[in-house]
C-alpha atoms as a PDB file:
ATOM      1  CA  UNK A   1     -65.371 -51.604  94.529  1.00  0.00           C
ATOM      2  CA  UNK A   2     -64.956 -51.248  98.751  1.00  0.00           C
ATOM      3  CA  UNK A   3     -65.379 -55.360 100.269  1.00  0.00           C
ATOM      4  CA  UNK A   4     -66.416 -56.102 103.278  1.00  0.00           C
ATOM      5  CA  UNK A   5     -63.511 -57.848 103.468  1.00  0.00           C
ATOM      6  CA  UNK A   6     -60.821 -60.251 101.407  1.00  0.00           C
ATOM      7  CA  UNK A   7     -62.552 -63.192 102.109  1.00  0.00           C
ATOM      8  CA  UNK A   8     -66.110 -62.222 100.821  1.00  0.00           C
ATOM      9  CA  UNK A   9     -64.365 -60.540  97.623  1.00  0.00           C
ATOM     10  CA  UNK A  10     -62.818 -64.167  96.667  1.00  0.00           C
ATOM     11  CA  UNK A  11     -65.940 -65.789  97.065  1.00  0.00           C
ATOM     12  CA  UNK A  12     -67.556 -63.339  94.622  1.00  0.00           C
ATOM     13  CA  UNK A  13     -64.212 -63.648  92.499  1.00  0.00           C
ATOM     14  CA  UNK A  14     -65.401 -67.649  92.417  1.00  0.00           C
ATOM     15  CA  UNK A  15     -69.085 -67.850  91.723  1.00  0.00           C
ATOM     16  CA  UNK A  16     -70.257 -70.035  89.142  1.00  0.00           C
ATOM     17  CA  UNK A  17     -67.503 -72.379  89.626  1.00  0.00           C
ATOM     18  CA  UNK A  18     -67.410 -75.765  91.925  1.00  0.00           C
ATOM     19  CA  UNK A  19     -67.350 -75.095  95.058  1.00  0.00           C
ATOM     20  CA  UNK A  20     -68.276 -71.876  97.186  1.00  0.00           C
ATOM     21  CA  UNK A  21     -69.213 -68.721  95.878  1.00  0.00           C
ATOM     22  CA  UNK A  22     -71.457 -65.305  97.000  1.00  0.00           C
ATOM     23  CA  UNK A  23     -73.264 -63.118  94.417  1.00  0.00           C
ATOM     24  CA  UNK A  24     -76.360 -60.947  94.371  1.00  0.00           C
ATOM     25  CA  UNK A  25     -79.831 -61.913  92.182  1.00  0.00           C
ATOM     26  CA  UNK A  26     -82.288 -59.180  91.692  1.00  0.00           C
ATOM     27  CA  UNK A  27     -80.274 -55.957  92.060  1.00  0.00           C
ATOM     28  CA  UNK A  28     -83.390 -54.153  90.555  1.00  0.00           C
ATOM     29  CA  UNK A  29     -85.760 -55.288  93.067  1.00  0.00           C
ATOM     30  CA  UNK A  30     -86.881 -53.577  96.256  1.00  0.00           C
ATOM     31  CA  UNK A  31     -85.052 -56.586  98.072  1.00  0.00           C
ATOM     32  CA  UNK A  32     -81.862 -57.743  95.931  1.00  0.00           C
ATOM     33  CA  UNK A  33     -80.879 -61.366  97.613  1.00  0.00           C
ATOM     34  CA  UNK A  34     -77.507 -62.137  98.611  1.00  0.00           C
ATOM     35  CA  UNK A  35     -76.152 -66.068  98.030  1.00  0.00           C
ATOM     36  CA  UNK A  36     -74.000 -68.303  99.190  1.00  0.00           C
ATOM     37  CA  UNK A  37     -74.013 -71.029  96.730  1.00  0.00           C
ATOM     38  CA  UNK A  38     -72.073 -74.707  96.782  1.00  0.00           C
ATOM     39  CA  UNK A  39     -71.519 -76.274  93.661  1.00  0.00           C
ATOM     40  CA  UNK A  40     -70.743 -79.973  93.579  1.00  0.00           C
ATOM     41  CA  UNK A  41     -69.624 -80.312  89.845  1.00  0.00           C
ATOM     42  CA  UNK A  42     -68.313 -78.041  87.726  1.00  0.00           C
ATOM     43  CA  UNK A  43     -70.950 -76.166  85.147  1.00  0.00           C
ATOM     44  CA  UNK A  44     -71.123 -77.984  81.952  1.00  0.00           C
ATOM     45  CA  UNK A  45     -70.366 -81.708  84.154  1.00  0.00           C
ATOM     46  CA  UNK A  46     -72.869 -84.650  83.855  1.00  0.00           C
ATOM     47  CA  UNK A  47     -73.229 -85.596  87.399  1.00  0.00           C
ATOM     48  CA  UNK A  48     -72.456 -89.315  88.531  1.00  0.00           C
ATOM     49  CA  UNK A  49     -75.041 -91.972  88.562  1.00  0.00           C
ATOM     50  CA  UNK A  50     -75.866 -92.766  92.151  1.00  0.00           C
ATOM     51  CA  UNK A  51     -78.322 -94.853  93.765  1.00  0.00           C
ATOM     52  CA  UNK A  52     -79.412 -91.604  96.324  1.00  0.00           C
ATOM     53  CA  UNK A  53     -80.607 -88.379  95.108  1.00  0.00           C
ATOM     54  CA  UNK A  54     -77.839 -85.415  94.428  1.00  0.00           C
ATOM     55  CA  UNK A  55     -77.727 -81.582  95.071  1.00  0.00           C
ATOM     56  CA  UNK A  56     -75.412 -80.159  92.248  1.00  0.00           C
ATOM     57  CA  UNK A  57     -75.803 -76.805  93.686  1.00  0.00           C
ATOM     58  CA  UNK A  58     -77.053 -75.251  97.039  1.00  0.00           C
ATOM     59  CA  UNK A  59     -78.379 -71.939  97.299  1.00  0.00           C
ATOM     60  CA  UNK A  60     -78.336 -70.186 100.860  1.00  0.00           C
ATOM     61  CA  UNK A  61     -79.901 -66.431 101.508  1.00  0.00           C
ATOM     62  CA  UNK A  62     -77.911 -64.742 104.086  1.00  0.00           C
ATOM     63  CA  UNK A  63     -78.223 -61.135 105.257  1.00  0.00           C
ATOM     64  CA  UNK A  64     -74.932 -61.351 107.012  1.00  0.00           C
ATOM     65  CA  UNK A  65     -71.070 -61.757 105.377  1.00  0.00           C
ATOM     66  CA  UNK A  66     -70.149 -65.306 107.095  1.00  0.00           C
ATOM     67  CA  UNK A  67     -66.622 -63.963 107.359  1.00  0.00           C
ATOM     68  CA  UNK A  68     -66.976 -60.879 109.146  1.00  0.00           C
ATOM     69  CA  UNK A  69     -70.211 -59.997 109.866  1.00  0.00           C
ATOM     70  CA  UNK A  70     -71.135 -57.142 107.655  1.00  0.00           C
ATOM     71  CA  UNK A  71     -74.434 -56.212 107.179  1.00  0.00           C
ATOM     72  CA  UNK A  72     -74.640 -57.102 103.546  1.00  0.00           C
ATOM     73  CA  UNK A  73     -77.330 -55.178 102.154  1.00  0.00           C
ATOM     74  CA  UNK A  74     -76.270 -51.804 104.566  1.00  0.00           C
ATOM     75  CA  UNK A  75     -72.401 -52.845 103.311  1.00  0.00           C
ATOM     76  CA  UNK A  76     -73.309 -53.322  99.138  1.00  0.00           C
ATOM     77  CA  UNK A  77     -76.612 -50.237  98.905  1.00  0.00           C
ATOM     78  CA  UNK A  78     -74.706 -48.430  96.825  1.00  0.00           C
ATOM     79  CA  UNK A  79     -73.338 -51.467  94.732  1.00  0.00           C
ATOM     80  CA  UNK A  80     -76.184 -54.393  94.291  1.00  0.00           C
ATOM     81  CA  UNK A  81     -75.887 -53.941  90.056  1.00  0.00           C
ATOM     82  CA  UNK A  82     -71.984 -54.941  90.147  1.00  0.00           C
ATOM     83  CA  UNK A  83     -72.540 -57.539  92.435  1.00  0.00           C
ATOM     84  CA  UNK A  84     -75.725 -58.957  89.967  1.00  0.00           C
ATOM     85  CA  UNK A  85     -75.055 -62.699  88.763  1.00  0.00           C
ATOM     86  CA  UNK A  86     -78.538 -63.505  87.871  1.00  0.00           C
ATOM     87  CA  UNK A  87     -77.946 -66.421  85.872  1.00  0.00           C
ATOM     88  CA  UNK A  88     -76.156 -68.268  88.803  1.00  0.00           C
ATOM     89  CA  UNK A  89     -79.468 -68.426  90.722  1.00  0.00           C
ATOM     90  CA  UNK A  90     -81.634 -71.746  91.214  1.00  0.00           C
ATOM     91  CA  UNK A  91     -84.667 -71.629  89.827  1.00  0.00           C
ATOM     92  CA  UNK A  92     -87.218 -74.073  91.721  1.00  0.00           C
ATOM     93  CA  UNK A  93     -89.474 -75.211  89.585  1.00  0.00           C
END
């Protein structure tokens, strides 16, 4: 697998874990999406009681690698399927 660069490849290394991660969700579609997710707990974690509402996990479409600029979907054509996490992905309901 070619990266964009080191940064973007950790990132990917990290999804699905708290904190930051990148990932693609529908590699078979015309228009695969590239994330950048935050994850406030880690998976599996009950999250705290508070008295204000809580985001457990962010999900942000970008077209761009934050790092360096890349054109993500010129950068990854070739290589949506083995960037696929498609269980990471929020689902609004």
């Amino acid at each position: 697998m070619e990266w964009c660069c080191a940064v973007f490849q950790g990132w990917f290394q990290t999804a699905g874990t708290r904190g930051l991660g990148v990932f693609v969700s529908g590699s078979s579609s015309p228009a695969p999406s590239f994330i950048l997710q935050f994850r406030a707990l880690d998976p599996g974690k009950a999250a705290p009681h508070t008295e204000y509402p809580l985001s457990s996990v962010l999900d942000v479409h970008i077209q761009f690698c934050p790092w360096c600029g890349a054109n993500l979907k010129k950068f990854y054509r070739n290589t949506y399927s083995s960037l696929e996490k498609p269980g990471l992905r929020l689902v609004v309901r």
